[in-house]
C-alpha atoms as a PDB file:
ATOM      1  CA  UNK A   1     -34.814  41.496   4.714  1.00  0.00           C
ATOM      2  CA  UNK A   2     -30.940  41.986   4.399  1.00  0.00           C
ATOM      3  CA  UNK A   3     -30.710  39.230   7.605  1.00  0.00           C
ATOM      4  CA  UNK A   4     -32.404  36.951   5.490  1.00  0.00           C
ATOM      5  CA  UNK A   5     -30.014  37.487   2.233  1.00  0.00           C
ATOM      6  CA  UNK A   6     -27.488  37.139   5.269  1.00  0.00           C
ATOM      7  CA  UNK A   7     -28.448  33.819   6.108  1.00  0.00           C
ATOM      8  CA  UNK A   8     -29.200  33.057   2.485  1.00  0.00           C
ATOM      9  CA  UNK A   9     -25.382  33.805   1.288  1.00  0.00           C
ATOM     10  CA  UNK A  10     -23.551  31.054   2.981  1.00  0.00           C
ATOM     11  CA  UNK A  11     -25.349  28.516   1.846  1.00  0.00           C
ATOM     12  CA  UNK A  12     -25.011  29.770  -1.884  1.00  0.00           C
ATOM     13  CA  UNK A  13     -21.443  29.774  -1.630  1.00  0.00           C
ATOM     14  CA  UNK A  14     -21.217  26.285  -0.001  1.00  0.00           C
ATOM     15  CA  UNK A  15     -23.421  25.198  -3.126  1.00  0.00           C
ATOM     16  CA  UNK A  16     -21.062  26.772  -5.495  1.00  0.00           C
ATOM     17  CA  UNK A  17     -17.812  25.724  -4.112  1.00  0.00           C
ATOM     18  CA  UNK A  18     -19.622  21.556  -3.802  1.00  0.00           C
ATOM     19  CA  UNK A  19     -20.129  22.605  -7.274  1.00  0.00           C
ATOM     20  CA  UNK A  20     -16.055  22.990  -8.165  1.00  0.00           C
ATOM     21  CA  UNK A  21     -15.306  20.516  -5.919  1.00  0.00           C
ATOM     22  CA  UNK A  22     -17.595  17.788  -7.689  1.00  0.00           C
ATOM     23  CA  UNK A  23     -16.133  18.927 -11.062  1.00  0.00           C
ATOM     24  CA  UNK A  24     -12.718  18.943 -10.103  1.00  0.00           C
ATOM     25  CA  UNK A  25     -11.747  15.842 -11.160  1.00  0.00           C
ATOM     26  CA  UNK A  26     -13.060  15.780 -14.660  1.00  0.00           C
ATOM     27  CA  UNK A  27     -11.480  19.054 -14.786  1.00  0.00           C
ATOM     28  CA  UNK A  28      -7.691  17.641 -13.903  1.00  0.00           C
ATOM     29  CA  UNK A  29      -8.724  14.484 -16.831  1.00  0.00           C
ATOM     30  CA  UNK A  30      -9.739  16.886 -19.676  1.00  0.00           C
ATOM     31  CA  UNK A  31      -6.357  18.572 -18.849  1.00  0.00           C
ATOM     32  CA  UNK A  32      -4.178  15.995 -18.796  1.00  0.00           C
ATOM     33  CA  UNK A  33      -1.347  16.111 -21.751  1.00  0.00           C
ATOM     34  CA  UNK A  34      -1.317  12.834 -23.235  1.00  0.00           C
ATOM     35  CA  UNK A  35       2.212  11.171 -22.993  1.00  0.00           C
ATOM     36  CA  UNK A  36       4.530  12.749 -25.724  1.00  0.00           C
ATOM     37  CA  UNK A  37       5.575   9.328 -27.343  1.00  0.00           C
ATOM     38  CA  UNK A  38       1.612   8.565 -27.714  1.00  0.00           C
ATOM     39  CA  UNK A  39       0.971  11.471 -29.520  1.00  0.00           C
ATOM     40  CA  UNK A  40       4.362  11.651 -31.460  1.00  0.00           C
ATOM     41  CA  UNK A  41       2.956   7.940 -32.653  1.00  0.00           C
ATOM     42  CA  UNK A  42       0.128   8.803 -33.838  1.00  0.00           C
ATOM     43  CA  UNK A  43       1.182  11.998 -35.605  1.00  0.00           C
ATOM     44  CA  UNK A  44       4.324  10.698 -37.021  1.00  0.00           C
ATOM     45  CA  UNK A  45       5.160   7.070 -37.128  1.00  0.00           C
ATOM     46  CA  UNK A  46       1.445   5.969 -37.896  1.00  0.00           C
ATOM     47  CA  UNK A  47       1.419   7.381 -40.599  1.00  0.00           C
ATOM     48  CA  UNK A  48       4.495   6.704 -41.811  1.00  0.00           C
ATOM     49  CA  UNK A  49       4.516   3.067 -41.008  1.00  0.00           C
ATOM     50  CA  UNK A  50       1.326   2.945 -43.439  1.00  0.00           C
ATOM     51  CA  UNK A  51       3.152   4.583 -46.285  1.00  0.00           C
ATOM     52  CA  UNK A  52       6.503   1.824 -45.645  1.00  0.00           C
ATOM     53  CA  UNK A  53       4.230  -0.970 -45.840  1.00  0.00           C
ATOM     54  CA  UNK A  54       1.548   0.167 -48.068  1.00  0.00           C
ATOM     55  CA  UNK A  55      -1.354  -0.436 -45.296  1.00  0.00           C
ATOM     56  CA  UNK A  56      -4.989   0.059 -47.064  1.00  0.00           C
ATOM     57  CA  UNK A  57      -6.629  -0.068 -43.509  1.00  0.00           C
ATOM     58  CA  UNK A  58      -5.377   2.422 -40.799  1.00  0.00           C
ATOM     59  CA  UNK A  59      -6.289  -0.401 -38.679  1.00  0.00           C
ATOM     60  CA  UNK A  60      -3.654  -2.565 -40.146  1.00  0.00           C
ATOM     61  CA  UNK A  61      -0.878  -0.118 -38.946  1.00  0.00           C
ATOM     62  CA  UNK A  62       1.416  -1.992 -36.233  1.00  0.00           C
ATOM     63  CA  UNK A  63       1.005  -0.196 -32.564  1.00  0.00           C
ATOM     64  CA  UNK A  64       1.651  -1.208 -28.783  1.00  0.00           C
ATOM     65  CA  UNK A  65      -0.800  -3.500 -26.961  1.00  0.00           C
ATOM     66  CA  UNK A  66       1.090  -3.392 -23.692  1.00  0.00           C
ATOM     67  CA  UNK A  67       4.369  -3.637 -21.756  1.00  0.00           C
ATOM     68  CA  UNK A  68       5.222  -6.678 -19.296  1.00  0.00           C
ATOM     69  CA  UNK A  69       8.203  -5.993 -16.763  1.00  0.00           C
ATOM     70  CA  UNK A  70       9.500  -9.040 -14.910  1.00  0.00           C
ATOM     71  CA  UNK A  71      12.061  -8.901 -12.347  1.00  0.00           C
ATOM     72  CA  UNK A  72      12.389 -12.641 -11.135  1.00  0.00           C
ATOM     73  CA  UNK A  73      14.146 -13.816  -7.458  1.00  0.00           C
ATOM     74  CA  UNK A  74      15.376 -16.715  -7.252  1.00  0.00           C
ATOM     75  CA  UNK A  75      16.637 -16.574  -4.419  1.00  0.00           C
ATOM     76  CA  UNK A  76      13.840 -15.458  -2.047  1.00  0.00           C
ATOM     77  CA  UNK A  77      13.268 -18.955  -1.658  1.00  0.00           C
ATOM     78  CA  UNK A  78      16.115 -19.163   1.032  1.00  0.00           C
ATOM     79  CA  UNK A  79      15.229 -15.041   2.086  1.00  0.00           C
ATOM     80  CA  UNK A  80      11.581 -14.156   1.864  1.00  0.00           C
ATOM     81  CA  UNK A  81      12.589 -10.178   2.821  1.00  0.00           C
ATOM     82  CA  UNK A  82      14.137 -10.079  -0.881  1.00  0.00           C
ATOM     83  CA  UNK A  83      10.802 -10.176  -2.599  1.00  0.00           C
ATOM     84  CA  UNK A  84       9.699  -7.200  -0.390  1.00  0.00           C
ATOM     85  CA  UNK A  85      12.666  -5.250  -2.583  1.00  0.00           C
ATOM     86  CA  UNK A  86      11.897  -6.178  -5.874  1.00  0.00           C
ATOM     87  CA  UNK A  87       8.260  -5.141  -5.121  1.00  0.00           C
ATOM     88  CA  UNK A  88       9.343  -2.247  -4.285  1.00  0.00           C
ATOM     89  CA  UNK A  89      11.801  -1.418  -6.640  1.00  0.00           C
ATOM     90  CA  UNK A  90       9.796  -2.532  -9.869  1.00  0.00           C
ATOM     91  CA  UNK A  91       6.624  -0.358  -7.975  1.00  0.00           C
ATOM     92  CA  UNK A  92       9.012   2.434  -8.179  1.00  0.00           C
ATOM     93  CA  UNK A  93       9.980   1.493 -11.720  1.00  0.00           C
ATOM     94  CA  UNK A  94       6.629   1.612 -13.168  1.00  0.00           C
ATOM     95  CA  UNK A  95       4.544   3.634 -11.273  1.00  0.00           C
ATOM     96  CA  UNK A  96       2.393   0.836 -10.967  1.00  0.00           C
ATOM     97  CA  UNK A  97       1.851  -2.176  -7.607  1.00  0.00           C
ATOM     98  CA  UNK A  98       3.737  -5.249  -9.027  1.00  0.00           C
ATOM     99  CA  UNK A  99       1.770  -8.521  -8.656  1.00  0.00           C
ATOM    100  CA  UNK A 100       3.630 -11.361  -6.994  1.00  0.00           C
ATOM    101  CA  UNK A 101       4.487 -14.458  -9.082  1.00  0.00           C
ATOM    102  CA  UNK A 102       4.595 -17.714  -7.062  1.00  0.00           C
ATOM    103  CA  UNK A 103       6.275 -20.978  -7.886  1.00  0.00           C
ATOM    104  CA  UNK A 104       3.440 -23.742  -9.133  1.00  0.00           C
ATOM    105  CA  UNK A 105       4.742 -27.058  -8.125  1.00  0.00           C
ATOM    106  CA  UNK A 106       7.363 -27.653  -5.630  1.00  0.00           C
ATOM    107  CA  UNK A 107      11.124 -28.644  -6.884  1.00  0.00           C
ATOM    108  CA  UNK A 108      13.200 -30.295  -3.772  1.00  0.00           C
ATOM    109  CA  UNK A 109      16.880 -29.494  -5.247  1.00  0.00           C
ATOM    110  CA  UNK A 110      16.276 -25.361  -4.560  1.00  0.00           C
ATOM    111  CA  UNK A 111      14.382 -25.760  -1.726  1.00  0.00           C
ATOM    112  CA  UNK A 112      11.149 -24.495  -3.500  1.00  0.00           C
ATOM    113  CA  UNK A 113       7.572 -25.159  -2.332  1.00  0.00           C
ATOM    114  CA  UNK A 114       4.908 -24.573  -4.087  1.00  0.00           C
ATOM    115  CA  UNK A 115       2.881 -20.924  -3.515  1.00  0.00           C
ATOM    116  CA  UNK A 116       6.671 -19.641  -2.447  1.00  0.00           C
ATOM    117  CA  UNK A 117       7.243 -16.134  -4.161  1.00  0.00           C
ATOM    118  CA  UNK A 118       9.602 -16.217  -6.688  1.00  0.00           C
ATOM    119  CA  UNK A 119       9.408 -12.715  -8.026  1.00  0.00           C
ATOM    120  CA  UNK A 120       7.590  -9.649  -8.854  1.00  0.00           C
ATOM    121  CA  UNK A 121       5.598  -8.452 -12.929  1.00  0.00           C
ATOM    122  CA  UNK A 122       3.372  -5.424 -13.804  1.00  0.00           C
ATOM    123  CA  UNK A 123       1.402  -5.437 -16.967  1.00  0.00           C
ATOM    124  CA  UNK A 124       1.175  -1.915 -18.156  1.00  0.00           C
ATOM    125  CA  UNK A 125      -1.265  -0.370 -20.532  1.00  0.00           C
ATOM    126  CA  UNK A 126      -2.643   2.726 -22.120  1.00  0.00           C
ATOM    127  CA  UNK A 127      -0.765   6.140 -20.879  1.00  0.00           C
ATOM    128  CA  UNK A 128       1.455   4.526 -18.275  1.00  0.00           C
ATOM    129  CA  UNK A 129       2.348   1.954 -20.827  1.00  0.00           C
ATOM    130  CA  UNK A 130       3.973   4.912 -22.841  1.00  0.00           C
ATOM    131  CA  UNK A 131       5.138   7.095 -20.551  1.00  0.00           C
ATOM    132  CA  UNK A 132       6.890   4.260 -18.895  1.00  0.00           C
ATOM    133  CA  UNK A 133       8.504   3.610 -22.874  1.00  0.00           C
ATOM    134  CA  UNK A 134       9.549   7.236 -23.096  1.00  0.00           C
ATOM    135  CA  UNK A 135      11.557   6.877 -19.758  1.00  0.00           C
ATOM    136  CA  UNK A 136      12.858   3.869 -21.197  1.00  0.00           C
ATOM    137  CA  UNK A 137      14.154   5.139 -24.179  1.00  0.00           C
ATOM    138  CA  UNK A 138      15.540   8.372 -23.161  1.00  0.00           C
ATOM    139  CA  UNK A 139      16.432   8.287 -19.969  1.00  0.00           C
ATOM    140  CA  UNK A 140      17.294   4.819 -18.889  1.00  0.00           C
ATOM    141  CA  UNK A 141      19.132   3.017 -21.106  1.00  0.00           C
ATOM    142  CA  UNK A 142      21.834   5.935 -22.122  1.00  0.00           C
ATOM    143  CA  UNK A 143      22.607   5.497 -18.578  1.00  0.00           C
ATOM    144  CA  UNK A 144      23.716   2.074 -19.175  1.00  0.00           C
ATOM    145  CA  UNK A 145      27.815   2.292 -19.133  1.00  0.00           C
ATOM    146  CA  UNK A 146      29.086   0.811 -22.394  1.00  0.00           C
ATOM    147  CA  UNK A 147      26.056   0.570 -24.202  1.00  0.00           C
ATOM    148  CA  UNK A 148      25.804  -0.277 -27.697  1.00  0.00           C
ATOM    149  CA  UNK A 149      22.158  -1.322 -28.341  1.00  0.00           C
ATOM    150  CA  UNK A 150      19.879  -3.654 -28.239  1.00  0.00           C
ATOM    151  CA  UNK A 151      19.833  -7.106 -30.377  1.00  0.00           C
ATOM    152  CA  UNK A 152      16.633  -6.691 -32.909  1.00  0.00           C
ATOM    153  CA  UNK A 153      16.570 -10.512 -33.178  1.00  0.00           C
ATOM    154  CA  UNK A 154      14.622 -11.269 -30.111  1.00  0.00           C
ATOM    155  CA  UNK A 155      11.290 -11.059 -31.688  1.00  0.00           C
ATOM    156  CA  UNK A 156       8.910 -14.216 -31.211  1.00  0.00           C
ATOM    157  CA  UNK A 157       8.178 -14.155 -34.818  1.00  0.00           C
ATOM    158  CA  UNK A 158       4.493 -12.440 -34.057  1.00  0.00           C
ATOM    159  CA  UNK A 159       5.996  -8.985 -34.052  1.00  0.00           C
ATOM    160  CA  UNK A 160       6.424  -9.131 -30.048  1.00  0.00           C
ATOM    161  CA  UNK A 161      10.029  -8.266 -28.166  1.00  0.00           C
ATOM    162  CA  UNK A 162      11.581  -9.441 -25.414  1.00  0.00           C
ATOM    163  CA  UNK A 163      14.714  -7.904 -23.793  1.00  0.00           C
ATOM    164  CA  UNK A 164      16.925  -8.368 -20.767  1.00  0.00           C
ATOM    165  CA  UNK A 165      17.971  -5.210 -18.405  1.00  0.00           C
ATOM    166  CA  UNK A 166      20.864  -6.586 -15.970  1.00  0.00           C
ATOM    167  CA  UNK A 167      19.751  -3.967 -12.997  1.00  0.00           C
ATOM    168  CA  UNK A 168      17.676  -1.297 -11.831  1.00  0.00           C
ATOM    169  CA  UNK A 169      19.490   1.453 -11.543  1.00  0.00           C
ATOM    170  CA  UNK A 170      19.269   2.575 -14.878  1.00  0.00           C
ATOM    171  CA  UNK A 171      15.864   3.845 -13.944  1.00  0.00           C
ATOM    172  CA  UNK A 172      16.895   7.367 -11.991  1.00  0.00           C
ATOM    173  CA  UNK A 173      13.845   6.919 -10.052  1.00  0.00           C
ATOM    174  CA  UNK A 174      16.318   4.038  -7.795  1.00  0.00           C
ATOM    175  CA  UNK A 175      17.901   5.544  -5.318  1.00  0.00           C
ATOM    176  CA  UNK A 176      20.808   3.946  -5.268  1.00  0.00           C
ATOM    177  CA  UNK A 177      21.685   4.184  -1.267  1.00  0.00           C
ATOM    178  CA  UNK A 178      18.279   2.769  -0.651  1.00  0.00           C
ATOM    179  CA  UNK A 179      18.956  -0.651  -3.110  1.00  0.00           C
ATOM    180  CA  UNK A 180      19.785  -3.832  -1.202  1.00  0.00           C
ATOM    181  CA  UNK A 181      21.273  -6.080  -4.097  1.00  0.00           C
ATOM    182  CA  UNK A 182      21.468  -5.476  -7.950  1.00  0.00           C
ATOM    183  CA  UNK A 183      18.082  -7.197 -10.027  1.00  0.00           C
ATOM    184  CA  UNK A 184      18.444  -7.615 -13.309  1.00  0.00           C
ATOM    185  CA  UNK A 185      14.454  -7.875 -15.641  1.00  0.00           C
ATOM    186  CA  UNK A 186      12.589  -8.736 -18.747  1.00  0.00           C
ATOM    187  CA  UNK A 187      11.128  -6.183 -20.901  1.00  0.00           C
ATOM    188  CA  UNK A 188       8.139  -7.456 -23.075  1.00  0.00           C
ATOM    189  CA  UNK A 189       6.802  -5.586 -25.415  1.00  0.00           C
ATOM    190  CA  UNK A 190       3.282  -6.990 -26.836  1.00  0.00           C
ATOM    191  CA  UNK A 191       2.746  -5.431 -30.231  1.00  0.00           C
ATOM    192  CA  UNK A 192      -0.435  -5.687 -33.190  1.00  0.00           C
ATOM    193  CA  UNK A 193       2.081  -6.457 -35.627  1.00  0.00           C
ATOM    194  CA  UNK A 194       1.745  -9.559 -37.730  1.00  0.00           C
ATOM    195  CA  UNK A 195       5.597 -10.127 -38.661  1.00  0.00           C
ATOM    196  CA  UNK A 196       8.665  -9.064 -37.070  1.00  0.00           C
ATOM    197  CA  UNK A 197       9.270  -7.112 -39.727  1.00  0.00           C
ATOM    198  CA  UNK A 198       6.323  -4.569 -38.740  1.00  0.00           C
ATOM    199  CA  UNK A 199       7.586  -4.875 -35.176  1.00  0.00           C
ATOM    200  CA  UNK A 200      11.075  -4.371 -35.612  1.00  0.00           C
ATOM    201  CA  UNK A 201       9.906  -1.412 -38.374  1.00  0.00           C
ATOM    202  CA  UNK A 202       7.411   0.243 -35.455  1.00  0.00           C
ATOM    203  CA  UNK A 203       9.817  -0.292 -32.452  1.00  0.00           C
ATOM    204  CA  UNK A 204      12.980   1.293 -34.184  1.00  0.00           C
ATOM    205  CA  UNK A 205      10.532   4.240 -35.267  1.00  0.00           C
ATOM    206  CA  UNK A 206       9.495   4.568 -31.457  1.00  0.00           C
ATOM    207  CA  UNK A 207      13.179   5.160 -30.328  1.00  0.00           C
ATOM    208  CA  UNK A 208      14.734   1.613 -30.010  1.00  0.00           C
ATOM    209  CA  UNK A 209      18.278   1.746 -30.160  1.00  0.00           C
ATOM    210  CA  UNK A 210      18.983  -1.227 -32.086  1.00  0.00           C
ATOM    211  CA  UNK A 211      22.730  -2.356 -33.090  1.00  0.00           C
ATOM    212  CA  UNK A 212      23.877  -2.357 -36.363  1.00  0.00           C
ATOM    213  CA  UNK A 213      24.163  -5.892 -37.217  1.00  0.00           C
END
């Protein structure tokens, strides 16, 4: 009788720990902390967005849709290896694989074919989308020597921003021995906003440093 339990107990145990292992992941998504500039929106500047504008729907407040990063090169049409480094660095960047863009019609004066590479985007969304903002806003651009702020006229008249970065190593996740040339980047930031008013009003709320004009 106790050879049986024996033989029993094993198999119990390999149950049991199937059991954890199955729940596991579930597990590491319930305790996940939600990025700090997500929840900072939604307990701060949400709220007091609605009260600046005088929102009667909490569905009219302004908030982020998603986050395009663009690092074009030119001139991997005369060295394919530099596209391999942008990829790489804007991978780093974002956390995210890059999708290649690739020229659409050939142009004979830069030696461009059609289907050549011609640089590197990510579209980010949901958490990465703001914890990529966060290390934006407080870690990368203070880094940039001389900086004075960003222009808050480069709105598309939607509410959307664009904005230039001249190179990557702002970002301190660049190693900077490991960088083979200097690539400069558009930021786009895709917003519900209606007016750049309520974009420029949600953006600067977020942590944009724009200059005083």
């Amino acid at each position: 009788m106790s050879t049986s339990a024996t033989e029993q107990a094993p198999a119990g145990r390999g149950r049991a720990q199937r059991g954890r292992a199955e729940q596991s992941p579930a597990a590491e998504q319930a305790e996940r902390v939600p990025p700090r500039l997500k929840e900072r929106y939604r307990a701060e500047i949400a709220p007091a967005l609605r009260e600046e504008f005088g929102y009667a729907n909490v569905m009219q407040i302004p908030g982020l849709v998603k986050i395009t990063v663009n690092m074009g090169v030119g001139e991997a049409a005369r060295d394919a290896k530099l596209i391999e480094g942008a990829v790489k660095d804007l991978g780093i960047i974002t956390g995210q694989k890059p999708a290649v863009a690739r020229a659409k019609k050939s142009i004979a004066q830069f030696k461009l074919r059609a289907g050549m590479p011609i640089g590197a985007h990510v579209t980010l969304r949901g958490d990465r989308m703001w914890e990529f903002l966060d290390r934006l806003l407080t870690l990368a651009l203070p880094r940039i020597r001389d900086f004075r702020g960003l222009s808050d006229r480069q709105f598309d008249g939607r509410g959307n921003y664009t904005f230039g970065l001249t190179e990557q190593l702002m970002f301190h996740e660049i190693n900077p021995d490991q960088v083979d040339r200097q690539r400069g980047m558009d930021v786009t930031v895709v917003t519900t906003a209606t007016t750049d008013a309520e974009g420029r009003a949600l953006l600067r709320r977020l942590g944009f440093p724009f200059r005083e004009n």
